[in-house]
Protein backbone atom coordinates (compact mmCIF):
# COMPACT_ATOMS: atom_id res chain seq x y z
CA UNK A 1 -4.12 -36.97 -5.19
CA UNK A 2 -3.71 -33.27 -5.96
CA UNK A 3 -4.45 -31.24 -9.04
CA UNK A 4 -0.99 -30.43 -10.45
CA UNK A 5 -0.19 -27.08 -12.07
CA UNK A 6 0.93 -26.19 -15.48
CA UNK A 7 4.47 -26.45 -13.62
CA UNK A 8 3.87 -29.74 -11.95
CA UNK A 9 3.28 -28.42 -8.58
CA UNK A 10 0.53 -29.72 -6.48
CA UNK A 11 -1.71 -26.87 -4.99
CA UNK A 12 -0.52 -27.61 -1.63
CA UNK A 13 3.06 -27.07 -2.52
CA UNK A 14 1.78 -24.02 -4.96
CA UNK A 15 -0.53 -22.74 -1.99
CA UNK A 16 3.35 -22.49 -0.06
CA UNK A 17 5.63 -20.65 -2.83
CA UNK A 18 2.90 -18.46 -2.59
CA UNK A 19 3.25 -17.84 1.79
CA UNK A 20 7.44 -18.13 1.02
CA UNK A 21 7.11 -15.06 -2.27
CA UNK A 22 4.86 -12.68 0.26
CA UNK A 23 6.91 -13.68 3.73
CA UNK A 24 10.23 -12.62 1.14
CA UNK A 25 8.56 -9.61 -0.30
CA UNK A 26 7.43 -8.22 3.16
CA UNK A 27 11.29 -8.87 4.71
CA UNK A 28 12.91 -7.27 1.64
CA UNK A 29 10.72 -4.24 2.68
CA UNK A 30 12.58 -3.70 5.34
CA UNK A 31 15.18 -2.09 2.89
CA UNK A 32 14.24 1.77 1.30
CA UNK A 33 11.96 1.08 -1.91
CA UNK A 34 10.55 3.50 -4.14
CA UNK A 35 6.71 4.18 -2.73
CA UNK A 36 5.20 2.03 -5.86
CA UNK A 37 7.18 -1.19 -4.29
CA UNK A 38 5.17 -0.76 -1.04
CA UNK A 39 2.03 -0.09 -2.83
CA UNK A 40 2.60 -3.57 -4.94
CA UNK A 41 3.36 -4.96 -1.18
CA UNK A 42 -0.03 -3.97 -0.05
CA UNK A 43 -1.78 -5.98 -3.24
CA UNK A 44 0.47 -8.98 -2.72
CA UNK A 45 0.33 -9.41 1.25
CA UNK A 46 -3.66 -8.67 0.78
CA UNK A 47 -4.57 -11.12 -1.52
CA UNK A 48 -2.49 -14.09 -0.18
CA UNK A 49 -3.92 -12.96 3.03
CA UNK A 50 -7.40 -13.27 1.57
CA UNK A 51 -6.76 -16.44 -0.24
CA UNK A 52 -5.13 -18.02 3.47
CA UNK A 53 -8.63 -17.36 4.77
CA UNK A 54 -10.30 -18.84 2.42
CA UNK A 55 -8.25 -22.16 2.95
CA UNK A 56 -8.47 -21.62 6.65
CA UNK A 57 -12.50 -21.64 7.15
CA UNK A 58 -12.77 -24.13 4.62
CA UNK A 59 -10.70 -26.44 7.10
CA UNK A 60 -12.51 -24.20 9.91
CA UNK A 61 -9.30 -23.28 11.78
CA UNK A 62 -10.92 -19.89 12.97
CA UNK A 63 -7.80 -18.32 14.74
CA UNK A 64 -5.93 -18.24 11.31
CA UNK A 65 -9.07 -17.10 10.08
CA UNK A 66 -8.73 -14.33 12.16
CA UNK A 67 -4.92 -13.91 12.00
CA UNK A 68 -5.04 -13.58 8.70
CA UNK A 69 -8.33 -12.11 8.35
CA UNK A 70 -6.35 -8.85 10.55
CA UNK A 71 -3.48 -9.32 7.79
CA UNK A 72 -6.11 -8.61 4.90
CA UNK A 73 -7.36 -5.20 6.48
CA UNK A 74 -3.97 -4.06 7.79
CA UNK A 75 -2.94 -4.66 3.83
CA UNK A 76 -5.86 -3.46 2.36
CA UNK A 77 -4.69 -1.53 -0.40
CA UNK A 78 -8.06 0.06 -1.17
CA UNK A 79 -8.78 1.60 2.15
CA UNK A 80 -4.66 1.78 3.43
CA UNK A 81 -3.45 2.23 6.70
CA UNK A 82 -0.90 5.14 7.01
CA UNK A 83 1.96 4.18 9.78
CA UNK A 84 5.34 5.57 9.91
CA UNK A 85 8.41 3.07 8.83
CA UNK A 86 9.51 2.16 12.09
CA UNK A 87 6.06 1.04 12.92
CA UNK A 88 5.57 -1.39 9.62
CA UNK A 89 9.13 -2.66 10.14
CA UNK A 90 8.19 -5.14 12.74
CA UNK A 91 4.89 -5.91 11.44
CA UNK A 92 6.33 -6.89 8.19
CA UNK A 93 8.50 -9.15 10.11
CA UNK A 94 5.78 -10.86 12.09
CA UNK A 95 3.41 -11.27 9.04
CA UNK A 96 6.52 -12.84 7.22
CA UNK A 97 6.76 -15.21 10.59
CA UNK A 98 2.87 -15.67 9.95
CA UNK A 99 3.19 -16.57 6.88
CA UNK A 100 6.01 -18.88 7.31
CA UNK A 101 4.47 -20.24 10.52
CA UNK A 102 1.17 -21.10 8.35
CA UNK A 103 2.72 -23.60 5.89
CA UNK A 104 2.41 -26.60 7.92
CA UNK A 105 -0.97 -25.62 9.06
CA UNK A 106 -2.58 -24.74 6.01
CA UNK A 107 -2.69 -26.52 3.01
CA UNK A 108 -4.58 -25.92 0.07
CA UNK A 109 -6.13 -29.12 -1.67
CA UNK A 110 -7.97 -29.89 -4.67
CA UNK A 111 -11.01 -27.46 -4.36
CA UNK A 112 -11.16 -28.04 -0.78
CA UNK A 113 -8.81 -27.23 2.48
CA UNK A 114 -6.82 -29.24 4.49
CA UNK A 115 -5.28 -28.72 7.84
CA UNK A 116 -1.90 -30.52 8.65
CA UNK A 117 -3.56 -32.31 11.52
């Protein structure tokens, strides 16, 4: 059984708002923000990124290891990468797809991954 949170979600269906918020924030990027919103992007999109690893080599499903593993440095907000807007608009879309794509992959379990297999 999963651990619930203080809201009554399981992590697994937590571990998915989570993919759904970041996929969301990164397609509402494709309107004009003030800069700080796109900074804020970069911490969000980074640390789910991070987190997705984490789930993924746990259930040792390297290419999303890698897929998002690329996500993480491409979002790193400590060391950014500087591309114009028309560049980041489709790569916000296709992380937004990754994200999306990922939720019946990876699911986060009680201290421990597990793939949708």
């Amino acid at each position: 059984m999963s651990e619930k949170t203080s809201h009554g979600l399981g992590a697994s269906a937590a571990f998915a708002v989570v993919r759904i918020v970041a996929a969301g924030l990164l397609l509402w990027a494709l309107a004009p923000h003030p800069y700080g919103y796109y900074i804020a992007l970069r911490w969000v999109t980074c640390a789910v990124a991070v987190y997705t690893v984490i789930v993924a080599a746990q259930a040792e499903l390297w290419g999303w290891v890698v897929a998002f593993g690329a996500v993480a440095l491409l979002f790193n907000p400590l060391v950014p990468v500087h591309l114009d807007r028309g560049t980041w608009s489709p790569i916000d879309i296709a992380v937004a797809a990754l994200f999306a794509g990922s939720i019946p992959f990876l699911r986060g379990g009680k201290g421990r991954a597990q793939s949708a297999s």
